[in-house]
Protein backbone atom coordinates (compact mmCIF):
# COMPACT_ATOMS: atom_id res chain seq x y z
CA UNK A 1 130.28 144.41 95.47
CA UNK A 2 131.78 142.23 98.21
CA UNK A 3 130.04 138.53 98.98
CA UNK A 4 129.02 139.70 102.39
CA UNK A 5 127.47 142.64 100.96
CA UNK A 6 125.68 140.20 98.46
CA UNK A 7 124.30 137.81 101.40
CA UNK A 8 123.37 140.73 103.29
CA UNK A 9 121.11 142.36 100.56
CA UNK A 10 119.55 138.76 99.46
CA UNK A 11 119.07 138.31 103.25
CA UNK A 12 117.24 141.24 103.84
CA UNK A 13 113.49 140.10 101.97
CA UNK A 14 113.58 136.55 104.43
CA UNK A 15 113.96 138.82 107.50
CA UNK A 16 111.57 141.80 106.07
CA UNK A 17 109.55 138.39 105.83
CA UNK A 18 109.96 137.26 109.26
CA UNK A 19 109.58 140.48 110.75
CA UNK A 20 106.01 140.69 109.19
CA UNK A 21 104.86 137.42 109.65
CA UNK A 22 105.84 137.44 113.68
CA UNK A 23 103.76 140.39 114.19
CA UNK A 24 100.56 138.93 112.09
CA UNK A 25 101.03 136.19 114.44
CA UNK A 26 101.29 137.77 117.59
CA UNK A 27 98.06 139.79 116.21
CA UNK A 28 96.18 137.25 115.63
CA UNK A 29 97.12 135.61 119.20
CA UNK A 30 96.10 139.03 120.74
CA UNK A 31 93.13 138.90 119.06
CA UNK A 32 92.35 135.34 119.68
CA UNK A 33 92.84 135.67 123.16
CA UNK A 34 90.47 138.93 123.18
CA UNK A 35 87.53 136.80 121.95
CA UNK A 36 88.05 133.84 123.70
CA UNK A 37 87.32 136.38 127.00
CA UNK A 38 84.21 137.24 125.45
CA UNK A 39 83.07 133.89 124.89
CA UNK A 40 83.65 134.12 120.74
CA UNK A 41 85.13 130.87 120.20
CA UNK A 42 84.79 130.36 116.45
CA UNK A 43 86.49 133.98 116.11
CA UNK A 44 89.22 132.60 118.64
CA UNK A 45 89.13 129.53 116.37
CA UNK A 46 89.84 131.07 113.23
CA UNK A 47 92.40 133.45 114.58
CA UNK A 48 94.37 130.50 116.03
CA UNK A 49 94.33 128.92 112.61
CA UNK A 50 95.56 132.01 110.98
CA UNK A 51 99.34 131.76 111.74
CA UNK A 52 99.00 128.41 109.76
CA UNK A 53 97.44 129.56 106.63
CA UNK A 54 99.68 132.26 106.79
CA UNK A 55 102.68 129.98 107.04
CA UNK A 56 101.41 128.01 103.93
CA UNK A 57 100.73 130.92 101.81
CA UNK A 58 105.10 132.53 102.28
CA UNK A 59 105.54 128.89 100.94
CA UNK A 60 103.21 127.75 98.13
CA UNK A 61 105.48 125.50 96.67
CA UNK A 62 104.65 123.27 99.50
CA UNK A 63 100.94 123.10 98.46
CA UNK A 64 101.30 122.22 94.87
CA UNK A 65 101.25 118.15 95.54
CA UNK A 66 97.75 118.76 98.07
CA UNK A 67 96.43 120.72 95.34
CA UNK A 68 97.03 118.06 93.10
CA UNK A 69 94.79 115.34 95.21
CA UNK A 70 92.24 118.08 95.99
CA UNK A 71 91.09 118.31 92.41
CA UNK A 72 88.84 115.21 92.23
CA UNK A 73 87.50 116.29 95.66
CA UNK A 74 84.38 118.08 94.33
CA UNK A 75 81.91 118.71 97.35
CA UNK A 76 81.11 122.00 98.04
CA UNK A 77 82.96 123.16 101.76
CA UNK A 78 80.57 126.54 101.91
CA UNK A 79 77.16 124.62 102.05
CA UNK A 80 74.54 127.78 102.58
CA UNK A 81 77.01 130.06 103.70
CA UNK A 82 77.88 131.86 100.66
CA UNK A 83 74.40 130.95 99.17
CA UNK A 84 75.76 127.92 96.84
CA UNK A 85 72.19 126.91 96.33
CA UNK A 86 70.43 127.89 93.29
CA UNK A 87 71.55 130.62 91.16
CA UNK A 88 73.13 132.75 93.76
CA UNK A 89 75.50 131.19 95.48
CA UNK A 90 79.88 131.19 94.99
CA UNK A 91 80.52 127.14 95.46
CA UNK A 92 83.67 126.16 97.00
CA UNK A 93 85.36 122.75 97.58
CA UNK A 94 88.97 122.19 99.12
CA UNK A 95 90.49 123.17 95.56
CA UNK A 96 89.42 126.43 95.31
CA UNK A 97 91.07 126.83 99.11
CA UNK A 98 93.96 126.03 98.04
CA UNK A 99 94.67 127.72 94.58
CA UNK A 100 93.61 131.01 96.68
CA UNK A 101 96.44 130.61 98.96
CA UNK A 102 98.79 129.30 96.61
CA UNK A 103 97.90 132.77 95.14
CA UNK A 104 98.02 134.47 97.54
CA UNK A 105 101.76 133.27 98.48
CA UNK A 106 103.25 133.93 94.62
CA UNK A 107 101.79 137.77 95.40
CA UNK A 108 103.81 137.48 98.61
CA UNK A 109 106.92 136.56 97.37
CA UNK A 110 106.95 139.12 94.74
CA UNK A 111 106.30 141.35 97.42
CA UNK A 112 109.41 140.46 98.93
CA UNK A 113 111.00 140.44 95.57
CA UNK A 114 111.20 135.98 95.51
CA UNK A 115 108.89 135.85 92.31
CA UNK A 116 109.14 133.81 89.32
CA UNK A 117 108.20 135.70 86.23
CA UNK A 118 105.15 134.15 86.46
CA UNK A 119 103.04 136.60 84.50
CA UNK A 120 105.71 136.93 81.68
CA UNK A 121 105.55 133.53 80.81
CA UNK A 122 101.85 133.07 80.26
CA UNK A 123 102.48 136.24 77.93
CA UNK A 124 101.63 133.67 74.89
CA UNK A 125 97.94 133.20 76.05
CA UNK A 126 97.34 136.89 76.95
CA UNK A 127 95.41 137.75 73.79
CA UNK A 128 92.71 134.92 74.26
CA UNK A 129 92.78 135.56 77.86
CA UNK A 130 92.40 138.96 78.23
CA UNK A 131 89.75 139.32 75.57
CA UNK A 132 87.89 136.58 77.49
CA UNK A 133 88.45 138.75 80.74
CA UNK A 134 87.31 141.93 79.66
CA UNK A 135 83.95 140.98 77.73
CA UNK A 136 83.30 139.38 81.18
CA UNK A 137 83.70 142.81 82.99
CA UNK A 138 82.04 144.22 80.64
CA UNK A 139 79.14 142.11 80.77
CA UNK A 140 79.53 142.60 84.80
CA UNK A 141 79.23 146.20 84.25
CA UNK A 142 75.89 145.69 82.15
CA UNK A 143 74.56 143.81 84.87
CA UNK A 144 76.04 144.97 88.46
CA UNK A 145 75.16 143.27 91.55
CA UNK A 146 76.91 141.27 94.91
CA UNK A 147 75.79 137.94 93.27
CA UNK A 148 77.00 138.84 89.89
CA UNK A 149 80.00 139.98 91.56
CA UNK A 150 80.52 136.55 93.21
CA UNK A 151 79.76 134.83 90.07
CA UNK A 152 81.85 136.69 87.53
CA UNK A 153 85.22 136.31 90.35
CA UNK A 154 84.04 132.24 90.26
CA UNK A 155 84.95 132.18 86.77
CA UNK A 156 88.13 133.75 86.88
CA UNK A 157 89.02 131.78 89.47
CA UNK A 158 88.07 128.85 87.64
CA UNK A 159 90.88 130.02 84.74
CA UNK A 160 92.72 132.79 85.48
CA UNK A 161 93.82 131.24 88.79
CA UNK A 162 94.81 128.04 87.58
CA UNK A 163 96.84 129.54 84.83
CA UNK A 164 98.83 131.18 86.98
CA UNK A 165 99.55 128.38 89.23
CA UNK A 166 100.29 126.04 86.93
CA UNK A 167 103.09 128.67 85.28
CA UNK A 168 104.28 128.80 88.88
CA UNK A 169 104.13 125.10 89.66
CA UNK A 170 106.66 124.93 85.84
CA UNK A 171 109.09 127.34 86.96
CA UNK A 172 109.42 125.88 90.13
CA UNK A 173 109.74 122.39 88.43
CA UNK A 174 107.40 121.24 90.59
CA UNK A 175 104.73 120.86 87.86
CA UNK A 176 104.73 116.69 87.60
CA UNK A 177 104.49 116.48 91.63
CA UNK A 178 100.90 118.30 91.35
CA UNK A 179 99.96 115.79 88.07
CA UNK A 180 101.28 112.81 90.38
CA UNK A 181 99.24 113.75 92.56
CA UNK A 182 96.54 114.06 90.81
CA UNK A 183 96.40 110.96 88.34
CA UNK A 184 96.45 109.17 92.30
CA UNK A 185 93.59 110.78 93.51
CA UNK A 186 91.80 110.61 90.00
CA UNK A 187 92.38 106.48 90.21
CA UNK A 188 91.06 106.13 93.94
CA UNK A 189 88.03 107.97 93.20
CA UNK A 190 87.84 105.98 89.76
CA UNK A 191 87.98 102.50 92.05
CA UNK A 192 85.56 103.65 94.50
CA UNK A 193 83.18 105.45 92.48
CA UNK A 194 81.00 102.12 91.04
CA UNK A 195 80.49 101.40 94.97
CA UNK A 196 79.71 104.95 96.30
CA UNK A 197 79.02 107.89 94.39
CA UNK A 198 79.67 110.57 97.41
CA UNK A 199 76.74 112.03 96.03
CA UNK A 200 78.49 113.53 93.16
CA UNK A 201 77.31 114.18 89.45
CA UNK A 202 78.56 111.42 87.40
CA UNK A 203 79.50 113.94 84.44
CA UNK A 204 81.67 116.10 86.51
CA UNK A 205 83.51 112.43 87.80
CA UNK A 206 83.80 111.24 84.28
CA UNK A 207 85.42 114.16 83.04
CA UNK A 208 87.92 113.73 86.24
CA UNK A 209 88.92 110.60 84.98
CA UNK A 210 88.90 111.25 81.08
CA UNK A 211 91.90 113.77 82.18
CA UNK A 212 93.65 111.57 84.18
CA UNK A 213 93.66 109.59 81.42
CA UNK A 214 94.91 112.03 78.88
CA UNK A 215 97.27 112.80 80.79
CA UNK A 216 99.14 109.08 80.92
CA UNK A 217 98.72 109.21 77.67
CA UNK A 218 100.12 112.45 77.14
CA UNK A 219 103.17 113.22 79.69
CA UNK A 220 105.91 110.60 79.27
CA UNK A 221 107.15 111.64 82.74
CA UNK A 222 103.92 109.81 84.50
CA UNK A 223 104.52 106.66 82.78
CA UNK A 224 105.19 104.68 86.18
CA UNK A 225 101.58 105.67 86.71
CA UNK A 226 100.42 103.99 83.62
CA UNK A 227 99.19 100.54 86.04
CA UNK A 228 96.31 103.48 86.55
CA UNK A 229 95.08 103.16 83.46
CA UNK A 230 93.37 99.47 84.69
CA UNK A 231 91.16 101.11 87.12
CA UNK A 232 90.50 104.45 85.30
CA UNK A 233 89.64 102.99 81.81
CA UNK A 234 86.72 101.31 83.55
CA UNK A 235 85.77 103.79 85.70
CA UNK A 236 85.18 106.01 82.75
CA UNK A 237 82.51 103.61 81.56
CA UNK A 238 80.90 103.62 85.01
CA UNK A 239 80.39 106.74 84.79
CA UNK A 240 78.48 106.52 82.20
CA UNK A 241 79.42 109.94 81.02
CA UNK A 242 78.92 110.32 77.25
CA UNK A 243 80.37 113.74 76.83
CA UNK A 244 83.42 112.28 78.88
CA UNK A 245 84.03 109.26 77.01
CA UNK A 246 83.43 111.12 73.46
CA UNK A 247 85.90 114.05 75.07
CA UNK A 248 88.42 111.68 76.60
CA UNK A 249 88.52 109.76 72.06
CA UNK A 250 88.92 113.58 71.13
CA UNK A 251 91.42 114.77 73.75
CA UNK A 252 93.66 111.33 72.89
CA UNK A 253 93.49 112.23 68.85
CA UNK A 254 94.89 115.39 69.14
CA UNK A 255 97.37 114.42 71.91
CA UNK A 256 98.27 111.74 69.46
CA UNK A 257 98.84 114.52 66.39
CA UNK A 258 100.69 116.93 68.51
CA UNK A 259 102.93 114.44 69.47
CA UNK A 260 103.54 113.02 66.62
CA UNK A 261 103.32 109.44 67.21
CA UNK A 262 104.91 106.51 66.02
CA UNK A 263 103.32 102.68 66.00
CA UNK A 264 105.08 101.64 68.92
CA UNK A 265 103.69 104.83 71.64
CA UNK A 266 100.29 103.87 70.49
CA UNK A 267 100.78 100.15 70.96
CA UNK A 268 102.20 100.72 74.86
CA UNK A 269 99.62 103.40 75.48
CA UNK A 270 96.70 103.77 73.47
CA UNK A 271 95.74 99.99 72.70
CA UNK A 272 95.73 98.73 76.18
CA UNK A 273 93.43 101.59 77.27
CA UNK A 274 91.25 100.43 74.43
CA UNK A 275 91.74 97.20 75.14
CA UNK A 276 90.77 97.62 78.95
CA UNK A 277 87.81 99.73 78.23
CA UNK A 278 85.81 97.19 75.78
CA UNK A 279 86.63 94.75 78.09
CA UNK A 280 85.28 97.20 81.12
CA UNK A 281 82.03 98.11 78.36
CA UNK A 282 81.84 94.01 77.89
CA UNK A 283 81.04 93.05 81.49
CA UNK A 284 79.21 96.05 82.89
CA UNK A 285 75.92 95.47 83.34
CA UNK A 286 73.06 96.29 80.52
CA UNK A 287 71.79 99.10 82.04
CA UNK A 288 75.27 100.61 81.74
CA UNK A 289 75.37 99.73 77.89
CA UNK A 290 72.30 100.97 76.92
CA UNK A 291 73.51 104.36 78.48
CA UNK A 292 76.83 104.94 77.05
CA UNK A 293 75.38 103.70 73.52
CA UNK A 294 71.99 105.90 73.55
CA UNK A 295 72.56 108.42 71.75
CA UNK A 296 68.85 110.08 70.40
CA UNK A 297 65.97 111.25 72.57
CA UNK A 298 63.40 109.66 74.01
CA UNK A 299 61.47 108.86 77.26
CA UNK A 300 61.48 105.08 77.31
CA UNK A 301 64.59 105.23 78.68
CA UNK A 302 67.19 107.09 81.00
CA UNK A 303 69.58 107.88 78.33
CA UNK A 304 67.31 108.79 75.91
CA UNK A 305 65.60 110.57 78.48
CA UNK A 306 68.89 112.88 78.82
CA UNK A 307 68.73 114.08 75.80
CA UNK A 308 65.23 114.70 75.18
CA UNK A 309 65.61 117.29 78.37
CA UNK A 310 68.84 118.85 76.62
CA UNK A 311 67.14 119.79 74.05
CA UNK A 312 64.26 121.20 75.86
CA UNK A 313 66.92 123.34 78.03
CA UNK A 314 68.84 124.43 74.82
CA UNK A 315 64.52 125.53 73.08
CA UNK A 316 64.97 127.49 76.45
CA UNK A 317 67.94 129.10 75.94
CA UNK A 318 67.13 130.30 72.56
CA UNK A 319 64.34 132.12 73.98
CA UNK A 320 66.22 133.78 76.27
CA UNK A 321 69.43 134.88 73.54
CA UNK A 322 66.25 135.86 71.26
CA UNK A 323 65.29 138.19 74.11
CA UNK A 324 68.67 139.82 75.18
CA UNK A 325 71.12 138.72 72.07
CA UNK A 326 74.02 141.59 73.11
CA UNK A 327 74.15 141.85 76.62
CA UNK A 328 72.56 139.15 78.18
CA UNK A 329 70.97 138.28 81.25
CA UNK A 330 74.04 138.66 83.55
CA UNK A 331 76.86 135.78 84.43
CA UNK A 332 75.32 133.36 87.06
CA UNK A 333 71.27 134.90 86.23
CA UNK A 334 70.65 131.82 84.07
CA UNK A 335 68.16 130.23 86.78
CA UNK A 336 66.36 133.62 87.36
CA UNK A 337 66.02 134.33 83.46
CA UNK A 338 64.93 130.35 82.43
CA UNK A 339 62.58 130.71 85.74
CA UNK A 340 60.52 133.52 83.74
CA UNK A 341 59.94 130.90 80.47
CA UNK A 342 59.58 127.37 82.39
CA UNK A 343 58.25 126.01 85.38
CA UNK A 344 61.19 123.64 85.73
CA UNK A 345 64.08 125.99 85.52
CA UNK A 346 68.01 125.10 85.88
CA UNK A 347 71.37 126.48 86.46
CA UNK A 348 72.79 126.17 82.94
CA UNK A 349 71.36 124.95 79.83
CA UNK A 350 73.93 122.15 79.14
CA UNK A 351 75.22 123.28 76.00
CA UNK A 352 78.23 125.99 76.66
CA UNK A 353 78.22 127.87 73.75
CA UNK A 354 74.24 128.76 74.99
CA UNK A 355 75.09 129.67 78.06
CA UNK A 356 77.61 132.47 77.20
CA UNK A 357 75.67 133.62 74.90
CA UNK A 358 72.37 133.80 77.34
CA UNK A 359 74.55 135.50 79.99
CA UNK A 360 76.53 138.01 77.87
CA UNK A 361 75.21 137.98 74.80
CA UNK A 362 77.10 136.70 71.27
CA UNK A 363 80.27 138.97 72.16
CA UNK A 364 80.86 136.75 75.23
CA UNK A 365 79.98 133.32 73.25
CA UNK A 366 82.65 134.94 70.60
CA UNK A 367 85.17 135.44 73.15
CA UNK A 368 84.89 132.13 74.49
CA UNK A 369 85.49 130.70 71.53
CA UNK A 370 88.62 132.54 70.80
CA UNK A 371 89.64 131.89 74.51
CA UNK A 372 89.72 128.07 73.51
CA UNK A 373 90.48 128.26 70.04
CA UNK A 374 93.57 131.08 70.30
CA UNK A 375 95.11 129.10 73.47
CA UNK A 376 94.84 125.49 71.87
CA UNK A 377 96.87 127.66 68.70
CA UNK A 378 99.70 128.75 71.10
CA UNK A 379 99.77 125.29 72.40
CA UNK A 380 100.31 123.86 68.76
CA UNK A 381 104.15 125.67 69.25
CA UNK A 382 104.98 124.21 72.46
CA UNK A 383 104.73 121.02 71.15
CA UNK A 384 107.66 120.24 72.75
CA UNK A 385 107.14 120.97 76.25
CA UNK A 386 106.35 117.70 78.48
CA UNK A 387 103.16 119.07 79.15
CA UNK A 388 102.24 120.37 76.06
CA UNK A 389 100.27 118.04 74.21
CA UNK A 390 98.26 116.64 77.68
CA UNK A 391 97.64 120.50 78.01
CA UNK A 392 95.86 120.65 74.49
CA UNK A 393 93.80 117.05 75.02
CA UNK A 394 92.46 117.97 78.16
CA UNK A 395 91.34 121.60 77.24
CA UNK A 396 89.47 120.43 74.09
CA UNK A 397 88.63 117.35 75.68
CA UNK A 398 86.93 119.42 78.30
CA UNK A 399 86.01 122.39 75.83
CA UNK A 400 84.34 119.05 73.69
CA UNK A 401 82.51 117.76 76.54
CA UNK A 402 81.03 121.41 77.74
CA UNK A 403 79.19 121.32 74.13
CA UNK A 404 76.36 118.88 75.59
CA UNK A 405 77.24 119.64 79.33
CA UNK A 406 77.78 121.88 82.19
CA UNK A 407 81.89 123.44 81.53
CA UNK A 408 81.51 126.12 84.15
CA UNK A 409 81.22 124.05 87.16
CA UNK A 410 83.23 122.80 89.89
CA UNK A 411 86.53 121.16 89.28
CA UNK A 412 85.80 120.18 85.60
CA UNK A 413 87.88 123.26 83.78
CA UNK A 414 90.15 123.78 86.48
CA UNK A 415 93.40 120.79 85.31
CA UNK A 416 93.11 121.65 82.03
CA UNK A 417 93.94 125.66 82.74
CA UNK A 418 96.38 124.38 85.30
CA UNK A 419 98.23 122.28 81.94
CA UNK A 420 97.72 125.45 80.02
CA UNK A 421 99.70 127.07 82.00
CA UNK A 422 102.70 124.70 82.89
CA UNK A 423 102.63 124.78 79.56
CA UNK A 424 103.77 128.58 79.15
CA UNK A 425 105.72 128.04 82.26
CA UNK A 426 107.64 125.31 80.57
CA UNK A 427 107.72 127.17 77.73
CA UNK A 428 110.09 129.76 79.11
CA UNK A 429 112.15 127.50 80.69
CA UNK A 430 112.70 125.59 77.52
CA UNK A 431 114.11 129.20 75.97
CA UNK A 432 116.12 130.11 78.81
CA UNK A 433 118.02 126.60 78.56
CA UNK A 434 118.42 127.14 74.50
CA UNK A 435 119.39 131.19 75.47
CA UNK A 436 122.20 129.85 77.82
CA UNK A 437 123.16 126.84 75.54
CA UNK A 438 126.80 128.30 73.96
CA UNK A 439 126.27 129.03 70.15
């Protein structure tokens, strides 16, 4: 085959490209125009918009760094609109935006035959994974409905899209932009966040900047980002976030292990953070104390207070596995089951393991636990890619904090997925250089 031939055939997907996305233009111009005549201007609006999205999705590599400083942006973009309120509703924040189009351009180029094996290298996870995924179908098909619908495709896009991202974002190399990006974002909102809360839950926030903290800790290539750790060590404890804090202890240990650290790592890294967080615990005020150091129930004070309603929710949830201990009330029915047993009903019952077991039954708690457990093995043998170890701390870190928390909820799960899979995405890279190495 002669070079020309060559350029001509590798040419061919970038016009077949082209040639599609002209005429989705002019479409949505025609259309525009159409119902700007009829006075439609949010459908003219959206139309003209179109042609951008579209031009961001045939290049998702150039949305990795925005998705990166979109993480710690939690608020919810769909307000009413999809029903977000209560027990119904699919939340969305900026995030959730943009892993959908980032998506939605990796199916794109493998249309148009550009992909990177993206699906073969998160082959390591696909036993955990897919268990997870199918007792979730199945519990879907126990329990069929629009809002179940919505619910069920929340939670795979809370996992199953960031896994494949982050393998994209590795293969691409692009991985430590997005984590740049993030540890940035994570450290503003950390600085801010004992001035304004932007009405956010300060468990969600804390857990935000636990990861951002695992990951200086954990990924050597963000050490010119370590100068973070002076604003996110106390921003931790402003949180007052116990199931962050204990996470972030448990997430650095094993981080720690599967690294296999010497004295001097742990002197440069791990002391200072120590260092600046007693100091941080030292001068906050004693409200903030008594928080992060109550840990039984009671109702003299807030903390205590906490707990005493965490274990009322998880009395709740007991009566509710006792009732349906197989199947389950349905994935996002929580509210409407707890509403039949309680006056004061909520969304989740704080405790993870409770809540997959209320909505599916034991066979979905059981596949949670080998979707943690079975991907936090795999990680144990990558090890050695840059990622690996930060990908392990923040997933049991996260997994840790769901225990005595909300997990499924907006923008806590969704980094440590992301790790998982430039993880497996660095994973195969790593082989392919040791493949092409001469013997």
């Amino acid at each position: 085959m002669s070079a020309d031939t060559l350029t001509v055939r590798l040419a061919r997907p970038r016009y077949s490209e082209g040639l599609v996305f002209g005429l989705l233009v002019a479409l949505a111009a025609a259309i525009a125009a159409y119902a700007l005549a009829g006075g439609h201007t949010v459908v003219a609006a959206v139309m003209c918009g179109l042609p951008i999205v579209g031009w961001f999705a045939t290049r998702p590599t150039a949305l990795l760094a925005l998705l990166g400083l979109s993480i710690p942006a939690l608020m919810s973009l769909t307000g009413n609109g999809l029903g977000s309120v209560g027990s119904n509703g699919y939340n969305a924040s900026v995030s959730d935006f943009l892993l959908l189009l980032i998506g939605a351009g990796i199916v794109f180029a493998w249309m148009f035959g550009r992909s990177e094996p993206v699906l073969r290298s998160l082959r390591p996870v696909a036993l955990p994974v897919l268990a997870y995924a199918a007792v979730m179908v199945m519990v879907l098909s126990l329990h069929p409905g629009l809002r179940e619908f919505f619910k069920t495709g929340q939670r795979f896009e809370l996992f199953l899209l960031p896994l494949i991202v982050g393998a994209f974002a590795a293969l691409t190399g692009r991985h430590i932009r997005v984590l740049q990006a993030y540890v940035l974002a994570t450290t503003v909102l950390a600085a801010v966040w004992p001035i304004h809360h932007f009405a956010l839950n300060k468990n969600p926030v804390g857990q935000l900047i636990a990861n951002a903290i695992l990951l200086l800790v954990g990924v050597r290539a963000l050490r010119r980002l370590w100068p973070c750790l002076v604003l996110l060590a106390p921003g931790l404890i402003f949180t007052v976030s116990r199931g962050a804090i204990g996470g972030a202890v448990i997430g650095i240990m094993v981080v720690l292990v599967l690294q296999r650290t010497r004295a001097r790592p742990v002197l440069t890294r791990v002391l200072p953070l120590a260092l600046v967080a007693l100091a941080a615990f030292a001068f906050a005020p004693t409200a903030v104390q008594s928080r992060v150091t109550t840990l039984h129930p009671g109702t003299s004070t807030p903390g205590e207070f906490a707990i005493y309603l965490r274990e009322k929710y998880a009395r709740d949830a007991h009566e509710i596995i006792d009732e349906h201990p197989w199947t389950g009330v349905g994935i996002g029915n929580y509210y409407a089951a707890d509403s039949t047993i309680t006056t004061t009903p909520v969304l989740d019952p704080h405790q993870i393991l409770l809540q997959q077991e209320a909505e599916g039954g034991y066979v979905l708690a059981a596949a949670f636990v080998l979707l943690i457990g079975g991907t936090l093995l795999v990680l144990r043998r990558m090890r050695q890619v840059d990622v690996g170890p930060a990908a392990a701390g923040v997933l049991i870190a996260t997994a840790a904090h769901g225990l005595v928390d909300i997990y499924w909820v907006r923008g806590t799960p969704i980094l440590g997925w992301l790790l998982v899979g430039m993880a497996c995405g660095g994973f195969m890279k790593l082989r392919r250089e040791r493949l092409s190495k001469p013997a």
